[in-house]
C-alpha atoms as a PDB file:
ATOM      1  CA  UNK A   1      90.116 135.187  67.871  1.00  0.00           C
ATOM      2  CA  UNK A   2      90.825 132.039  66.305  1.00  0.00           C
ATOM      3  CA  UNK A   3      92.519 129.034  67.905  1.00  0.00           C
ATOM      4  CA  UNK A   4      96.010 128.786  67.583  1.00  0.00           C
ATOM      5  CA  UNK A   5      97.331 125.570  65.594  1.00  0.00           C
ATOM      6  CA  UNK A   6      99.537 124.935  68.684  1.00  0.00           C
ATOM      7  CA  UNK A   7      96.593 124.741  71.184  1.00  0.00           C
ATOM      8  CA  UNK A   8      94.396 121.704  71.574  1.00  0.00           C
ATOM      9  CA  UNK A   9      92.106 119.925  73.633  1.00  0.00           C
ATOM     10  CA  UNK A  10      91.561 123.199  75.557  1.00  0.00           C
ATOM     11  CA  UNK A  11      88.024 124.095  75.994  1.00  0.00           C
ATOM     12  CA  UNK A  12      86.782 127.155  77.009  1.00  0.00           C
ATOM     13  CA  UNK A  13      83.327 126.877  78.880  1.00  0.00           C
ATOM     14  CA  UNK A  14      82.190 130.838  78.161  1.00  0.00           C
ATOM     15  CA  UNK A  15      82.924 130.425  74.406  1.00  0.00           C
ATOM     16  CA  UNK A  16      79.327 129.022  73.356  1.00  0.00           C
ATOM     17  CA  UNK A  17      77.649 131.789  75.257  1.00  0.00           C
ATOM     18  CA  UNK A  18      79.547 134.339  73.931  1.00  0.00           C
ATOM     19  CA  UNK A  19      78.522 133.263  70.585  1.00  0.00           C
ATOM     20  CA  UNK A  20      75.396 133.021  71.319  1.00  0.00           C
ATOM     21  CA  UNK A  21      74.691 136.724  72.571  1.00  0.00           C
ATOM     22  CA  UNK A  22      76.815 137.856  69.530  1.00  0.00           C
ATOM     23  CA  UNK A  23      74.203 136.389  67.360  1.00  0.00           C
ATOM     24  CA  UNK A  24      71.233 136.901  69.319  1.00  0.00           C
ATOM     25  CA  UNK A  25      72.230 140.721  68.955  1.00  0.00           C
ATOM     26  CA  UNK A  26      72.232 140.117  65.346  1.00  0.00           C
ATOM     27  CA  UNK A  27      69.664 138.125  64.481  1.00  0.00           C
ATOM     28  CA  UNK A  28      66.976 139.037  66.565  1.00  0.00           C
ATOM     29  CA  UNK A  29      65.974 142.429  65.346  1.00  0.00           C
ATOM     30  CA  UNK A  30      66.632 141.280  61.965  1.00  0.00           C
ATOM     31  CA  UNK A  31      63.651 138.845  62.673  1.00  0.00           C
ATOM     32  CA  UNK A  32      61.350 141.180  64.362  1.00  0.00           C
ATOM     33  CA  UNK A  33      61.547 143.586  61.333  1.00  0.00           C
ATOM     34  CA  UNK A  34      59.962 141.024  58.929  1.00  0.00           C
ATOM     35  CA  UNK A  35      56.559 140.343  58.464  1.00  0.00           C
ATOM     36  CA  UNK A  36      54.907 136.930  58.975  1.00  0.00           C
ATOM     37  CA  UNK A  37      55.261 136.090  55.144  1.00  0.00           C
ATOM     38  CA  UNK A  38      58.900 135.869  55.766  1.00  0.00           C
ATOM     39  CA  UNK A  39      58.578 133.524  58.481  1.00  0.00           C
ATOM     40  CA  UNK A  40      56.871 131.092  55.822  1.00  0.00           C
ATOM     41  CA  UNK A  41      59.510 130.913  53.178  1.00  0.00           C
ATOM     42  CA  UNK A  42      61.425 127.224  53.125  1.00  0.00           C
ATOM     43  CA  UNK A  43      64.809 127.001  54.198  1.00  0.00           C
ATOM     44  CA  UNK A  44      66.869 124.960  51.860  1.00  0.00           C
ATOM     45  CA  UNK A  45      69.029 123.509  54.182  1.00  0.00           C
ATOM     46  CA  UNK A  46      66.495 121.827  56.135  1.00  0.00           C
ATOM     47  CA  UNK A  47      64.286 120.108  53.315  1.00  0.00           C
ATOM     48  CA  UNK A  48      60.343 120.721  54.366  1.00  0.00           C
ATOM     49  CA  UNK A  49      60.968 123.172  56.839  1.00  0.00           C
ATOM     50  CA  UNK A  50      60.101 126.763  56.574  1.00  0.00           C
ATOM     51  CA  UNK A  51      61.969 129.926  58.416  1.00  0.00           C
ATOM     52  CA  UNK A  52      59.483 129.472  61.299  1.00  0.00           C
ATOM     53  CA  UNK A  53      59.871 125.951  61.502  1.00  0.00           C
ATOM     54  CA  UNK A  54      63.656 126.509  61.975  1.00  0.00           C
ATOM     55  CA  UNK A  55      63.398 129.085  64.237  1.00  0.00           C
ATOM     56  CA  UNK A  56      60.879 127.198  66.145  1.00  0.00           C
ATOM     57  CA  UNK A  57      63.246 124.018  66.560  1.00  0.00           C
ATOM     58  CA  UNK A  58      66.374 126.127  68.193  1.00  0.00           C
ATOM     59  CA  UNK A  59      63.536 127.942  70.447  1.00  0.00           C
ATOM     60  CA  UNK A  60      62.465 124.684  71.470  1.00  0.00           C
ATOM     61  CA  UNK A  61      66.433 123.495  71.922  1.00  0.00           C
ATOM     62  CA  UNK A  62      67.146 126.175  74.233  1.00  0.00           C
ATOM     63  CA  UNK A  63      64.167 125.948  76.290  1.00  0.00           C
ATOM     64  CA  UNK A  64      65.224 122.313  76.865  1.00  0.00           C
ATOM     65  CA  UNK A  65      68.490 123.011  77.658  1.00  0.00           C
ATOM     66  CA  UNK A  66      66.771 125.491  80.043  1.00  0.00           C
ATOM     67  CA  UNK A  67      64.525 123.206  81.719  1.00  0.00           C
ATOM     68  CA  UNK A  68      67.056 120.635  81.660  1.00  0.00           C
ATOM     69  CA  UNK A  69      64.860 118.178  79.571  1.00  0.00           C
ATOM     70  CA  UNK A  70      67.099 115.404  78.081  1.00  0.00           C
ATOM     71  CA  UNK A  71      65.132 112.683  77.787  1.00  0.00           C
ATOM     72  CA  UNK A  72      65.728 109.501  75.515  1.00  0.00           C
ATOM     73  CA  UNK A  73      65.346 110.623  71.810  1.00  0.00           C
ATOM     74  CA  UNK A  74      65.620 114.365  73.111  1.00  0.00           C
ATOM     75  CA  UNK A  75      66.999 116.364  69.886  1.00  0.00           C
ATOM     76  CA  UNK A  76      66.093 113.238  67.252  1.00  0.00           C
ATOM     77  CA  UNK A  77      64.169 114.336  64.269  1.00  0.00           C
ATOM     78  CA  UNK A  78      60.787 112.748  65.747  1.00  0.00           C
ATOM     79  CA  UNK A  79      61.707 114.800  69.115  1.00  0.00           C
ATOM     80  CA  UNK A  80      62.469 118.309  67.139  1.00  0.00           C
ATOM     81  CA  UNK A  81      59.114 117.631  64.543  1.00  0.00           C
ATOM     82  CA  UNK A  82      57.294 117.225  68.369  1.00  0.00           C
ATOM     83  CA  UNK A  83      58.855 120.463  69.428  1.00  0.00           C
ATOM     84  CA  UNK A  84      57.490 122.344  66.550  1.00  0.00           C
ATOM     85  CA  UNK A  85      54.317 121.404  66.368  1.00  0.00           C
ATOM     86  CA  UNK A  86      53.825 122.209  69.685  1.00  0.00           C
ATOM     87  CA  UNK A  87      54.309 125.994  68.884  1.00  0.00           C
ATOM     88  CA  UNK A  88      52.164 125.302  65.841  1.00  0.00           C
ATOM     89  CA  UNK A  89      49.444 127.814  67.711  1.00  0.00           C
ATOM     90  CA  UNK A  90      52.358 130.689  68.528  1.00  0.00           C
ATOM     91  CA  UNK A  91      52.612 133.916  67.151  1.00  0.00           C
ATOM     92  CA  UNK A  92      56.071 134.532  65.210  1.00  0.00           C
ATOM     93  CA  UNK A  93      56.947 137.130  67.736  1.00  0.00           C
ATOM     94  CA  UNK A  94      56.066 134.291  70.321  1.00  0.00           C
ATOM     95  CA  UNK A  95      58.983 131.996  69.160  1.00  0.00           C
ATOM     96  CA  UNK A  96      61.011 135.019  68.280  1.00  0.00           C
ATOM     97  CA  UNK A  97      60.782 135.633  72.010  1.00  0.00           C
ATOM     98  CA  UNK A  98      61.316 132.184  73.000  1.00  0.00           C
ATOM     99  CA  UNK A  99      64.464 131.995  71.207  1.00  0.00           C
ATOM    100  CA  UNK A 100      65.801 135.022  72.618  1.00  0.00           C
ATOM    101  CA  UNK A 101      65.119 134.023  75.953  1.00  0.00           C
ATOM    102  CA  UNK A 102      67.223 130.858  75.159  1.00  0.00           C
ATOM    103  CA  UNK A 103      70.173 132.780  73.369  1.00  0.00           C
ATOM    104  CA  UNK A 104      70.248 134.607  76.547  1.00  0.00           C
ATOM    105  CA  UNK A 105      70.516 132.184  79.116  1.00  0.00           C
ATOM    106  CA  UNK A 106      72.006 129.092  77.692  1.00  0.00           C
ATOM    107  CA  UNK A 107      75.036 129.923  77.860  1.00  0.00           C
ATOM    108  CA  UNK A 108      75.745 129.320  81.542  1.00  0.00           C
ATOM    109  CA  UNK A 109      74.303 125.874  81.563  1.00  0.00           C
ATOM    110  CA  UNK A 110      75.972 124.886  78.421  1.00  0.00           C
ATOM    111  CA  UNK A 111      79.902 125.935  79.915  1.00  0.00           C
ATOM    112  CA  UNK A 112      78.537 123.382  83.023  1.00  0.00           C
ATOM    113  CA  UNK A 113      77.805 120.760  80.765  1.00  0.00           C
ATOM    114  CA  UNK A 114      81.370 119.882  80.242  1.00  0.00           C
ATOM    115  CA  UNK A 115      81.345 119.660  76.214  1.00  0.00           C
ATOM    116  CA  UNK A 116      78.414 117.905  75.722  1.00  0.00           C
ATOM    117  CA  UNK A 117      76.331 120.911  74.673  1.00  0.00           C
ATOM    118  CA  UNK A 118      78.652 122.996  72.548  1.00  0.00           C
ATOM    119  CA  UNK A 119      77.688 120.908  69.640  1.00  0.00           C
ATOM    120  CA  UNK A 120      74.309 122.124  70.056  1.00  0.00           C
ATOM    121  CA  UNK A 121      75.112 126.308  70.479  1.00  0.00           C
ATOM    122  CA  UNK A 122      77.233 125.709  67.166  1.00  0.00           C
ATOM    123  CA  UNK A 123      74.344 124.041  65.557  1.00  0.00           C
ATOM    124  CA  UNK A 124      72.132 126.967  66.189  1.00  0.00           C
ATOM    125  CA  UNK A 125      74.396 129.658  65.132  1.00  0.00           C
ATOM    126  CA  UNK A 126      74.114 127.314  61.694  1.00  0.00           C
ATOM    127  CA  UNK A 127      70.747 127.639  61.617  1.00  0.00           C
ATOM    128  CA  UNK A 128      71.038 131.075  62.094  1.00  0.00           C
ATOM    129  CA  UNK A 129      72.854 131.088  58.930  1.00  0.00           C
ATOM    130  CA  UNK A 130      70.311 129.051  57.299  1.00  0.00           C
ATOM    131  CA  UNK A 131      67.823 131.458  58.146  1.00  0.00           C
ATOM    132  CA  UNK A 132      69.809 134.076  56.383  1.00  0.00           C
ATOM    133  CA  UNK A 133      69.515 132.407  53.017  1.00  0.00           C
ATOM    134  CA  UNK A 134      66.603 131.657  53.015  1.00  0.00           C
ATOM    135  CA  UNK A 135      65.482 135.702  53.746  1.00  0.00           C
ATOM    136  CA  UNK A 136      68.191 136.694  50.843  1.00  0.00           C
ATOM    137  CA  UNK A 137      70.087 138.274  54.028  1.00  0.00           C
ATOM    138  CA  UNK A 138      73.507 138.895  53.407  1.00  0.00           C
ATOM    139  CA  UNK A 139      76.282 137.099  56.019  1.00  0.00           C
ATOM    140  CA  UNK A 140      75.413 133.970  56.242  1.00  0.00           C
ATOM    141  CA  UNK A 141      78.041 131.854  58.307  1.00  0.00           C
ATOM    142  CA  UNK A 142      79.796 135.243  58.521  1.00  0.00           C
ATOM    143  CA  UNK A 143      79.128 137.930  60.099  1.00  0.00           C
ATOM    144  CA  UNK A 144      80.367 139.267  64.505  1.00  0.00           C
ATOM    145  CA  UNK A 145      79.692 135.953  65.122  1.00  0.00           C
ATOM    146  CA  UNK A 146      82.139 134.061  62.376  1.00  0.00           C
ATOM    147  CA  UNK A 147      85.604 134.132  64.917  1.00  0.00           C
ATOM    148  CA  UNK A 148      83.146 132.330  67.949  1.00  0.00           C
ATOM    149  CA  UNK A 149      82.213 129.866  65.423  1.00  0.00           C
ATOM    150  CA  UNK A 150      85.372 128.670  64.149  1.00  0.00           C
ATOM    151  CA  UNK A 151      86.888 128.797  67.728  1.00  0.00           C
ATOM    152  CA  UNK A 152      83.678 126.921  68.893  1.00  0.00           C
ATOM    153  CA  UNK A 153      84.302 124.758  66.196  1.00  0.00           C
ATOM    154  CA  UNK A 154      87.642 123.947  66.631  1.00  0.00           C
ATOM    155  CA  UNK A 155      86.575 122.793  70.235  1.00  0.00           C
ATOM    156  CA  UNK A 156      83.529 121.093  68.805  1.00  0.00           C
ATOM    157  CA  UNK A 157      85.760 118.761  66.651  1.00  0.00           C
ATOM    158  CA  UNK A 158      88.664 117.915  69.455  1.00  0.00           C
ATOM    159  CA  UNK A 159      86.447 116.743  72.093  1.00  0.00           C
ATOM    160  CA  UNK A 160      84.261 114.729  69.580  1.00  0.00           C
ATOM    161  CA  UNK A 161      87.637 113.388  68.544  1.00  0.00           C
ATOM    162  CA  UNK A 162      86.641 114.290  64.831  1.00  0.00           C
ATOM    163  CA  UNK A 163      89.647 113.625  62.214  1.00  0.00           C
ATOM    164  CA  UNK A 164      92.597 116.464  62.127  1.00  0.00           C
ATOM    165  CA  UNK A 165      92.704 119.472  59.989  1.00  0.00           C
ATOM    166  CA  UNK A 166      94.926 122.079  59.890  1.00  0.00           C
ATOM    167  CA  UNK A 167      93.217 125.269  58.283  1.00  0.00           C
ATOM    168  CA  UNK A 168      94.932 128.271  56.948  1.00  0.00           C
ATOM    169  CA  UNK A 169      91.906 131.314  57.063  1.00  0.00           C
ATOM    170  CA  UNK A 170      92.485 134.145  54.640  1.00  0.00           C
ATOM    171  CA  UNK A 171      89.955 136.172  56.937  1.00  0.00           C
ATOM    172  CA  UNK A 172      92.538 135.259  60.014  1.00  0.00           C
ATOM    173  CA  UNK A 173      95.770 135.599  61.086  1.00  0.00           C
ATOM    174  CA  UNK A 174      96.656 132.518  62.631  1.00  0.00           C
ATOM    175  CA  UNK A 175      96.105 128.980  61.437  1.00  0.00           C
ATOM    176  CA  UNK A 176      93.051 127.006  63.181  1.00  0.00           C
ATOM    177  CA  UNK A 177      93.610 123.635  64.062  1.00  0.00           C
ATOM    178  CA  UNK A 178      90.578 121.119  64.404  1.00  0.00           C
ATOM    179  CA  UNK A 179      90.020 117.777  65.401  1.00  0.00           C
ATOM    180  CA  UNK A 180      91.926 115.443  67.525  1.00  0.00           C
ATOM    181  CA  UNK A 181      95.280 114.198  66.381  1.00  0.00           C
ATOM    182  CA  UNK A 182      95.471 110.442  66.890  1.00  0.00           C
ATOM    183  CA  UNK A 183      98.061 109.747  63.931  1.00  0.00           C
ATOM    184  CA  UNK A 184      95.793 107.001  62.419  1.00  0.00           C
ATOM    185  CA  UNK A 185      96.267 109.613  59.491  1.00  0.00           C
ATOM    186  CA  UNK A 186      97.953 112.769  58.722  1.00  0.00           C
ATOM    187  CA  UNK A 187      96.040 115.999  59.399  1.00  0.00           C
ATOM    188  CA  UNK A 188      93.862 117.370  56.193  1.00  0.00           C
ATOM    189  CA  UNK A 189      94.230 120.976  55.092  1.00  0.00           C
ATOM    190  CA  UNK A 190      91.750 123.632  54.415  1.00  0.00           C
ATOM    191  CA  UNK A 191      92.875 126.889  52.387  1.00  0.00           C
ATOM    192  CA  UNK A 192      90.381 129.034  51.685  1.00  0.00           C
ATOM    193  CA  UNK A 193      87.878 131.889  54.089  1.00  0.00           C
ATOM    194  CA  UNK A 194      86.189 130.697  56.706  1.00  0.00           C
ATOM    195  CA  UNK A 195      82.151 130.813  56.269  1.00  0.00           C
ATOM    196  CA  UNK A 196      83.089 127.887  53.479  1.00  0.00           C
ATOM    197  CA  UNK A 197      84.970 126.494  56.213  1.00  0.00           C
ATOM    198  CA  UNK A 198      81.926 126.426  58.749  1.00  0.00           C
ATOM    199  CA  UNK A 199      79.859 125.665  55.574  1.00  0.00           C
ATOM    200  CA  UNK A 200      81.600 122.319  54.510  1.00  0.00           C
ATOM    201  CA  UNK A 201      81.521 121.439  58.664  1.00  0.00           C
ATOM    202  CA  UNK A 202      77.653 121.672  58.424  1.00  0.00           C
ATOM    203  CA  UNK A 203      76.861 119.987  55.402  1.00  0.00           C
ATOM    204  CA  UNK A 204      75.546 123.015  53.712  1.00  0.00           C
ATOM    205  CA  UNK A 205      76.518 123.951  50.059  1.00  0.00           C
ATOM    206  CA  UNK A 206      79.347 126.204  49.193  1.00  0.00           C
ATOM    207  CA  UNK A 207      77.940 127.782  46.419  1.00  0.00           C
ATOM    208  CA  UNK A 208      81.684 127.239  43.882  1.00  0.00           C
ATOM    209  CA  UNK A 209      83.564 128.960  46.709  1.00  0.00           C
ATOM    210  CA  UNK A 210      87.212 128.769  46.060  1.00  0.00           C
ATOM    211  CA  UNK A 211      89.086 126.726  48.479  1.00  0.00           C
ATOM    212  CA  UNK A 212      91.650 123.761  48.586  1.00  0.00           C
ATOM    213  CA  UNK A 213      91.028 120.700  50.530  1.00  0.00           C
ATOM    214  CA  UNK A 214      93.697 117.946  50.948  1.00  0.00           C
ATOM    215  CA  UNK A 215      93.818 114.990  52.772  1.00  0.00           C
ATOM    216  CA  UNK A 216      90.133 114.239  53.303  1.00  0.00           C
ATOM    217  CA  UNK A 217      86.840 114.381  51.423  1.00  0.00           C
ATOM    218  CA  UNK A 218      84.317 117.110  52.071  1.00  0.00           C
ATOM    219  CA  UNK A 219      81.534 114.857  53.581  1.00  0.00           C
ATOM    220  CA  UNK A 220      83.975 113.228  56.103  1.00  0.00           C
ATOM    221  CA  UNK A 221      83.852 117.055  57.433  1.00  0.00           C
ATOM    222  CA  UNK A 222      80.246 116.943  58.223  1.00  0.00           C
ATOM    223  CA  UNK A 223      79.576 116.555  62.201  1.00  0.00           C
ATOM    224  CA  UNK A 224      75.983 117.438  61.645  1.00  0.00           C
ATOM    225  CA  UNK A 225      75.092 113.925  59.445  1.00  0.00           C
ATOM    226  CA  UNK A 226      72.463 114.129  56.603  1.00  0.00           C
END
């Protein structure tokens, strides 16, 4: 499921959507079976915002992508705070709706938007991960989803022209190959499994996961910032 390291700058316009209804299938009933205290707990990942608040913010990012709203300072931190407390008044089951709605039917739009959107289904299947830790789920950045992600990933990081890095997955058979080769610098390397892989990528903690990392530091990997 992984990209081959001999294939690059190839995108493929279904792949966001297809990790998108992977994870909806997942993550969706897991929310519906907790009880509003869960949806209060903070999520470590994204300092002063709870589970809710999370969920709340990819809701809001699908609906926009939806309704086709990208306005100036659409998807800044003062735009996403806006977008939550707009659903400050909605049930949990109200933005657990919302959100499936929008892992439904984004998809479509996103393949038409050429690459400029497949940052944005990656980033939610993140948060999706987020959301995981913060409920003491198990999976987090792993899970049906994990082969989407590092694909989606690997096309993330071409087409933003992000530094190269070969990776060699011990949870897949064939190398993945990310970023954009301009020979400014020889590619980095990655050994280790992938959810560190997709953790490191995000900015999010790995926890003392063993891995090897050559070539480049682990915060030149983030392509979320902060």
């Amino acid at each position: 499921m992984t990209t081959p390291a001999d294939v690059q700058n190839v995108r493929d316009p279904e792949l966001p959507g297809r990790l998108l209804a992977v994870e909806r299938d997942a993550l969706i009933p897991l929310l519906r079976g907790r009880g509003d205290a869960d949806f209060a707990l903070p999520v470590a990942a994204c300092p002063g915002w709870t589970v809710r608040d999370v969920l709340a913010h990819c809701s809001a990012a699908f609906t926009r992508v939806l309704e086709r709203r990208f306005e100036d300072g659409a998807f800044s931190p003062e735009s996403n705070q806006r977008d939550i407390a707009e659903r400050a008044e909605w049930a949990n089951a109200q933005v657990v709706d919302e959100l499936y709605r929008g892992m439904t039917e984004a998809g479509p739009l996103i393949a038409d938007a050429g690459g400029a959107l497949d940052k944005l289904a990656l980033g939610e299947w993140v948060h999706a991960g987020d959301v995981r830790v913060a409920l003491g789920e198990p999976g987090a950045y792993a899970g049906a989803g994990l082969p989407y992600a590092l694909e989606l990933l690997a096309q993330v990081t071409s087409f933003k022209g992000h530094l190269s890095l070969h990776a060699d997955l011990d949870d897949a058979d064939e190398p993945l190959r990310l970023g954009d080769a301009t020979g400014e610098r020889p590619p980095a390397r990655y050994i280790g499994d992938g959810p560190t892989l997709v953790r490191l990528y995000a900015g999010r903690p790995v926890d003392g996961a063993a891995y090897e990392l050559a070539g480049v530091e682990a915060a030149e990997l983030n392509i979320f910032g902060g």
